[in-house]
Structure formats: C-alpha cells, structure tokens
N, C-alpha and C. Protein backbone atom coordinates (compact mmCIF):
# COMPACT_ATOMS: atom_id res chain seq x y z
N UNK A 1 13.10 -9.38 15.32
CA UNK A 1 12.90 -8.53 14.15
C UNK A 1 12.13 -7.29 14.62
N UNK A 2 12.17 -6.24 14.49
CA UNK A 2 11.86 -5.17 14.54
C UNK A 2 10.17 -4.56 13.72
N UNK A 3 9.86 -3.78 14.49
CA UNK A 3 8.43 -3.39 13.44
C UNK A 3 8.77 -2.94 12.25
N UNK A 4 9.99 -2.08 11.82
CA UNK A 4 9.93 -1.53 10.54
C UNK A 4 10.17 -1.89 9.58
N UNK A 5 11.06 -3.34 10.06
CA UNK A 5 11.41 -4.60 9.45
C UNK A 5 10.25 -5.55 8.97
N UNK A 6 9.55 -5.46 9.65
CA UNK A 6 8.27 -6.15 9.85
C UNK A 6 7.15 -5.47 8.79
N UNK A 7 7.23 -4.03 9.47
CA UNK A 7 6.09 -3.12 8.04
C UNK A 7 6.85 -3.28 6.22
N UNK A 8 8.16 -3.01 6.72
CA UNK A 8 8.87 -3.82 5.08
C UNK A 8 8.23 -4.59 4.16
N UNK A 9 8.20 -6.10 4.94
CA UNK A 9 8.23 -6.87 4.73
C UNK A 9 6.71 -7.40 4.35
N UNK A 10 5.84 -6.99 5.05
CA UNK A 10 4.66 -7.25 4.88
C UNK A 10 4.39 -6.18 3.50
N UNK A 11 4.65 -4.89 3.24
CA UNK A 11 4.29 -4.33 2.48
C UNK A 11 5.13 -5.12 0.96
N UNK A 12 5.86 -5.74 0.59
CA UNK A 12 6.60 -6.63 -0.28
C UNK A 12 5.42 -7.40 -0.34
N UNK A 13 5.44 -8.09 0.42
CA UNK A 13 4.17 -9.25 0.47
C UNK A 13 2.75 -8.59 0.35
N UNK A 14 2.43 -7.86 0.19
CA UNK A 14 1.00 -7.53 -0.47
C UNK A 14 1.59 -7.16 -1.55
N UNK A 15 2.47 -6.30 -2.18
CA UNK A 15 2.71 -6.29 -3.53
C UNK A 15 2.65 -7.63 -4.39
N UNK A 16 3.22 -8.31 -3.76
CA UNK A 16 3.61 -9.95 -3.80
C UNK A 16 2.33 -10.49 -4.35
N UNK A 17 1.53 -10.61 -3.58
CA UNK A 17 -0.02 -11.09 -3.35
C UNK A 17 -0.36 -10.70 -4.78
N UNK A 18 -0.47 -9.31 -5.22
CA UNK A 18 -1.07 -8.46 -6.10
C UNK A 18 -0.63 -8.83 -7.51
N UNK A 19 0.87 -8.76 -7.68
CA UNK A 19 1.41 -9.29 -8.47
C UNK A 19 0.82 -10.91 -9.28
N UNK A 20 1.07 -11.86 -8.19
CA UNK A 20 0.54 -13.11 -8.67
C UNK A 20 -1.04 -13.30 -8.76
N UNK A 21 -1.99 -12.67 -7.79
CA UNK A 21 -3.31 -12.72 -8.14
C UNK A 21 -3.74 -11.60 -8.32
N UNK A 22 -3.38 -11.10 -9.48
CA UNK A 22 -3.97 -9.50 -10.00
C UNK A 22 -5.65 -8.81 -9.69
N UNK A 23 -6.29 -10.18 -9.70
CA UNK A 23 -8.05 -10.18 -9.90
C UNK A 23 -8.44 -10.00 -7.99
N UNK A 24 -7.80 -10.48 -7.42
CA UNK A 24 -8.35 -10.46 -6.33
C UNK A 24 -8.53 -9.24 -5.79
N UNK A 25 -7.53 -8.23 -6.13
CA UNK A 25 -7.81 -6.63 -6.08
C UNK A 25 -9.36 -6.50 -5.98
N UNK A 26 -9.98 -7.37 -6.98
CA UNK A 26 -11.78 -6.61 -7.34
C UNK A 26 -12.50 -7.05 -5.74
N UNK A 27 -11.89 -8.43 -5.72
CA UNK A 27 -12.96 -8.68 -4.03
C UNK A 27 -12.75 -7.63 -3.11
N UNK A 28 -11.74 -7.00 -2.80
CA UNK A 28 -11.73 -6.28 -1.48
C UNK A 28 -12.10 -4.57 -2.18
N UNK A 29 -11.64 -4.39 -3.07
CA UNK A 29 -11.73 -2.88 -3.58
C UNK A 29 -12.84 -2.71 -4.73
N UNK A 30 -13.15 -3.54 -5.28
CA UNK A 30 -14.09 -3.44 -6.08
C UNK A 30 -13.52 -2.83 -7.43
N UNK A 31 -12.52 -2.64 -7.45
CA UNK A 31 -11.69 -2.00 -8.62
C UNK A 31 -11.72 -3.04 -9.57
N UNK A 32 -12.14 -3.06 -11.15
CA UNK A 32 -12.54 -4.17 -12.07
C UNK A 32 -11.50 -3.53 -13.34
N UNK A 33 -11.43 -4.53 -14.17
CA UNK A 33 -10.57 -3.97 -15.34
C UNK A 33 -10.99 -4.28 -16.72
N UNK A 34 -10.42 -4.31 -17.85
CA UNK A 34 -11.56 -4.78 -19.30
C UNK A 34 -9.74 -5.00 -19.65
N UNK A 35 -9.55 -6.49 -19.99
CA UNK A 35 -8.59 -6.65 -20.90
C UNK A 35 -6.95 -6.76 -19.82
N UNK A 36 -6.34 -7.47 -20.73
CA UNK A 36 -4.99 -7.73 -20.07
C UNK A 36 -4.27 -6.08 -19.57
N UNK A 37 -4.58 -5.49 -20.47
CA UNK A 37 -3.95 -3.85 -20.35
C UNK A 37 -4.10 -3.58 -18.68
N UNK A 38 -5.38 -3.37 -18.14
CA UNK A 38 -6.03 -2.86 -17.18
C UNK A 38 -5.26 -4.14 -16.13
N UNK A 39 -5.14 -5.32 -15.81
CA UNK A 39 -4.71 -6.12 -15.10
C UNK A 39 -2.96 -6.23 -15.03
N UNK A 40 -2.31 -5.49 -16.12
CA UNK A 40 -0.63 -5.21 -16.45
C UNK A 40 -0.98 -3.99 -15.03
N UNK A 41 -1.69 -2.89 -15.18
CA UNK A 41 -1.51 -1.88 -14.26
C UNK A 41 -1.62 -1.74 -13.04
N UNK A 42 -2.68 -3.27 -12.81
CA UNK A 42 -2.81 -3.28 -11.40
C UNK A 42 -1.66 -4.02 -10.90
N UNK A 43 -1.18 -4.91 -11.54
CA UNK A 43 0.24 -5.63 -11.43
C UNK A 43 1.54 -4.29 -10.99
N UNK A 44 1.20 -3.19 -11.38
CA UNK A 44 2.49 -2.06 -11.82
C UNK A 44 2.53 -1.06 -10.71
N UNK A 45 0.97 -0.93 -10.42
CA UNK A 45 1.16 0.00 -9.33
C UNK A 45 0.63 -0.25 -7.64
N UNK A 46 -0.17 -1.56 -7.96
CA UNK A 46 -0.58 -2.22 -6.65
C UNK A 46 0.40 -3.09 -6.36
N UNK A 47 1.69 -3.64 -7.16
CA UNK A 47 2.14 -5.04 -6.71
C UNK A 47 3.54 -4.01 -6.71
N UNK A 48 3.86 -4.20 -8.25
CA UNK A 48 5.70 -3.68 -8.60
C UNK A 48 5.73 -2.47 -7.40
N UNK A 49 5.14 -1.43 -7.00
CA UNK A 49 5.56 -0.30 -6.56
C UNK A 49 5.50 -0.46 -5.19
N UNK A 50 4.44 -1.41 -4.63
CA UNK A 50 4.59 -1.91 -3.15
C UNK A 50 5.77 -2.31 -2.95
N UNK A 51 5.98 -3.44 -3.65
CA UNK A 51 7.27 -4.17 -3.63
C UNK A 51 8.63 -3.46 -3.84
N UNK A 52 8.19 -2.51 -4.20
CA UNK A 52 9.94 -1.41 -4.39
C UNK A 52 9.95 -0.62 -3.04
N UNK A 53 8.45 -0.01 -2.64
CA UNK A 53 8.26 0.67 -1.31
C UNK A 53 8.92 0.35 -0.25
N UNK A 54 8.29 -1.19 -0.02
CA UNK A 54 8.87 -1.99 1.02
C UNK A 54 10.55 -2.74 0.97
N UNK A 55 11.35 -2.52 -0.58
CA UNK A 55 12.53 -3.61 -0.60
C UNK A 55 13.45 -2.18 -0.43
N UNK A 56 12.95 -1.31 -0.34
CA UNK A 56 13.68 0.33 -0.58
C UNK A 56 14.63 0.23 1.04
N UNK A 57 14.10 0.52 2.30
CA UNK A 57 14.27 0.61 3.01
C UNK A 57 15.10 -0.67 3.55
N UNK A 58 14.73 -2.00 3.46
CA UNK A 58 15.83 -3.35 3.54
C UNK A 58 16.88 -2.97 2.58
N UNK A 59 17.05 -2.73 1.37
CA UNK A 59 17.84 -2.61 0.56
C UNK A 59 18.80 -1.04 0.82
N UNK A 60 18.47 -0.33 1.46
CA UNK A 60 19.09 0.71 2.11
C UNK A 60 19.64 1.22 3.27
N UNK A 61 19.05 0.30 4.29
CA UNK A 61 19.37 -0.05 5.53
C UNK A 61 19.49 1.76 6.14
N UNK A 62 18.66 2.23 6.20
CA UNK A 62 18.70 3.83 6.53
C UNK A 62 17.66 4.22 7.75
N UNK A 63 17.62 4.93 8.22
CA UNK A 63 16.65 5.41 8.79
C UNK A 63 15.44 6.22 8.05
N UNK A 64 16.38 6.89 7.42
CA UNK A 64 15.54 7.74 5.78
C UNK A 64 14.69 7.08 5.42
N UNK A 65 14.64 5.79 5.07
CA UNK A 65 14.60 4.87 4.00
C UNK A 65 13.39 4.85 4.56
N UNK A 66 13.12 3.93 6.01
CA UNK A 66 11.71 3.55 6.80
C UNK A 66 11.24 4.98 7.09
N UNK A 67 11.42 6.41 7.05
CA UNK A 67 10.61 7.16 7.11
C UNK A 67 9.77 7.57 5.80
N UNK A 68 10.79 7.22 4.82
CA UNK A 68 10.24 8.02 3.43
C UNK A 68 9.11 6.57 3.02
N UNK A 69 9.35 5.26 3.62
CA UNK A 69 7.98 4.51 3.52
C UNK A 69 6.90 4.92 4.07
N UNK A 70 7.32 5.43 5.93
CA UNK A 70 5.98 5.74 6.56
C UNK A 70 5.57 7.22 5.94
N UNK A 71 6.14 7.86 4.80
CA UNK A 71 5.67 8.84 4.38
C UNK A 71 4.66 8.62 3.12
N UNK A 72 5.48 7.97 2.49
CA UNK A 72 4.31 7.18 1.47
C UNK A 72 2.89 6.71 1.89
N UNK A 73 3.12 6.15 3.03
CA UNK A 73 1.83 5.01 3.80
C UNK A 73 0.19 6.39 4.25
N UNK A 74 1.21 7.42 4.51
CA UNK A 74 0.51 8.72 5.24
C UNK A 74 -0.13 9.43 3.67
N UNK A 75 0.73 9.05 2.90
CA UNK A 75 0.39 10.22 1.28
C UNK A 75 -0.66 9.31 0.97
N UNK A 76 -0.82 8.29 0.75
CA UNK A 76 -1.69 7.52 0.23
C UNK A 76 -3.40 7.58 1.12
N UNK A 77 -2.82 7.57 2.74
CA UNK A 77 -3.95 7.86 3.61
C UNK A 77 -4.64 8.73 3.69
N UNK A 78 -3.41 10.42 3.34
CA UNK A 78 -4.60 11.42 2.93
C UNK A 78 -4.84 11.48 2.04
N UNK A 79 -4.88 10.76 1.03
CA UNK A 79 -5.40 10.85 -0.71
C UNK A 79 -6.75 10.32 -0.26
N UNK A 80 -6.47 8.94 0.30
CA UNK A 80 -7.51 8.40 0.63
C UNK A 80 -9.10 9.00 1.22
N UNK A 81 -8.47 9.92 2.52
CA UNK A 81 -9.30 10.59 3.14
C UNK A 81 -10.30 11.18 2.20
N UNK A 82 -8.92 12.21 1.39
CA UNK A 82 -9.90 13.28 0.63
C UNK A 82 -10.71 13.12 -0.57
N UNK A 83 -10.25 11.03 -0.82
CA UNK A 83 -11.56 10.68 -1.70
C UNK A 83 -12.65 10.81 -0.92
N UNK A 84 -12.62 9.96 0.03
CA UNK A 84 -13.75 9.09 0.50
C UNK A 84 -14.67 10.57 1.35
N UNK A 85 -14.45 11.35 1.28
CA UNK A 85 -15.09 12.73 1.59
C UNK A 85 -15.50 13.46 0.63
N UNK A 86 -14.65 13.35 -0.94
CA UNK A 86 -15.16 14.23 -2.26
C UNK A 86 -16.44 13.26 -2.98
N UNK A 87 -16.16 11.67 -2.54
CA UNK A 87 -16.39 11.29 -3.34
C UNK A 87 -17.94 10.72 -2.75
N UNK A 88 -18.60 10.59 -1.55
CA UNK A 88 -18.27 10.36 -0.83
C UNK A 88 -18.26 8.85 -0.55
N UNK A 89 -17.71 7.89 -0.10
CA UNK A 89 -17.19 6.39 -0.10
C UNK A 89 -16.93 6.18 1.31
N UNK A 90 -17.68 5.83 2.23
CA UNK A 90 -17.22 5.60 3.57
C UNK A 90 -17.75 3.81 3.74
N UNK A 91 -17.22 3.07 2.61
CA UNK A 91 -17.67 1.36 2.91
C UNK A 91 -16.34 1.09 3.96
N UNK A 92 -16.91 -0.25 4.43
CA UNK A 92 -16.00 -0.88 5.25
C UNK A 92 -14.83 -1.09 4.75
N UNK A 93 -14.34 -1.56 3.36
CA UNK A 93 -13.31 -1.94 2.87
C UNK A 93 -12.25 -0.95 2.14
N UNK A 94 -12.17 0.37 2.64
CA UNK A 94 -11.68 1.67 2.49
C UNK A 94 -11.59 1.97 4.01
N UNK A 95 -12.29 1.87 4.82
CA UNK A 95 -11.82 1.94 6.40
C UNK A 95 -10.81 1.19 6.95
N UNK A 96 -11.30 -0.17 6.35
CA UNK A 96 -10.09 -1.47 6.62
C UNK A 96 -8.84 -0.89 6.08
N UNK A 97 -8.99 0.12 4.58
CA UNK A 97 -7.64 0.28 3.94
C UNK A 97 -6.86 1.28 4.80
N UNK A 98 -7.77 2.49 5.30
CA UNK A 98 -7.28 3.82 5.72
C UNK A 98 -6.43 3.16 6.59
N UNK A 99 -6.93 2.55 7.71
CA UNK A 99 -6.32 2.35 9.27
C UNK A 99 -4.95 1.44 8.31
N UNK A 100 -4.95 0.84 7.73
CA UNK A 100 -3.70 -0.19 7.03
C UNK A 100 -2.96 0.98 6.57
N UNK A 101 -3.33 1.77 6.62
CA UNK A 101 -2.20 3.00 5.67
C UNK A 101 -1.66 4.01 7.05
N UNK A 102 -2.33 4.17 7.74
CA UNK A 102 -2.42 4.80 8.81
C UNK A 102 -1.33 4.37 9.87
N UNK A 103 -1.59 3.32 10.35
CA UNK A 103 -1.04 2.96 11.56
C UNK A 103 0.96 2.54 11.17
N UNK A 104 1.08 1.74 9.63
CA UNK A 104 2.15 1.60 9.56
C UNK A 104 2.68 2.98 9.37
N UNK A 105 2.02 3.75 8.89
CA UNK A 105 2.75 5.41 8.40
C UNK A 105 3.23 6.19 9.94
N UNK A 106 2.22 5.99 11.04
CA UNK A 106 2.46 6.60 11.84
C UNK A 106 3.90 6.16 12.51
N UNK A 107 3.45 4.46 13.02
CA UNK A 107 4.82 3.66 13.29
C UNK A 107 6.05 4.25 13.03
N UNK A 108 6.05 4.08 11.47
CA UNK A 108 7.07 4.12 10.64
C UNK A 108 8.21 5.78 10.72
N UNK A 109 6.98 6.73 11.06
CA UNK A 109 7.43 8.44 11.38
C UNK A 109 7.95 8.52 12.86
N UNK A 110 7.20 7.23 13.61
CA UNK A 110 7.54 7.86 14.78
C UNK A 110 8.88 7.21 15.46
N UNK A 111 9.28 6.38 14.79
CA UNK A 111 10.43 5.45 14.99
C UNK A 111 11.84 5.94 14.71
C-alpha cells in the first residue's frame, strides 16, 4: 500500500474516531461544547469532512485528488500557524496537531 493510500485512510479514520466519540475532541484540543447542537458540529466538521477529505481521493483514484488532500492538510496548517501566533497558543497539543497537518500535506504535494 502506498503512503497516499495510507494518509487516506488514516485521515477517514480520525474522522471516524470523531464521529463516534465526539467528546474526546475536548481531551486533546480542549475544544468544549454546551448542548447536543455544539457536539452535531464537531461530528460535521471534525469527523463528516475528514471523512469526505480522505474517501475523495480513494473514491477518485486521481492524482488531483491526493494533491487537493495534501492541499487541504497545508490550508489547515497555515490557519493553524497564524492562530497560534495571533493568538498566541504555542501548547504541546497544537504542535502535535501542526506537524500532523504538516508532514501528510507535504508528502501528499510532493508525490
């Protein structure tokens, strides 16, 4: 199996993760919610949209497909950046995230 096959697949599977244990989001990110509403969204945009990210490129079988993921992986990394510098947020568990956004994005462009 291949890495991009591999970054796919794993990115499905954290959507995955997210989807079925919505709450666990709060241990690693600290992100908290009030009410089913707030836990539907983390379901929508941490789980459903991973899971489309990653089934996009299997389901398309393109080259396109695994770049426009490792492009996503990179959009999210400099969003990231230019929180954790505005805002400013340099904890461990936003470093752990950057390099996770980072390394598959780069992979994924340079392949």
């Amino acid at each position: 199996m291949n890495i991009q096959i591999i970054i796919a697949v794993l990115t499905i599977l954290l959507g995955a993760f997210v989807i079925i244990r919505p709450t666990a989001v709060y241990n690693f990110t600290g992100l908290s919610v009030n009410g089913v509403r707030g836990i539907t969204e983390i379901r929508v945009i941490f789980g459903g949209l991973f899971v489309a990210l990653g089934a996009a490129p299997l389901i398309l079988n393109s080259p396109a497909a695994y770049k426009m993921l490792g492009i996503a992986y990179i959009g999210i990394a400099a969003t990231r950046i230019g929180s954790m510098v505005s805002d400013p947020c340099f904890e461990r568990s936003n470093l752990i995230s950057l390099l996770s956004e980072i390394i598959p994005g780069v992979i994924l462009l340079l392949l």
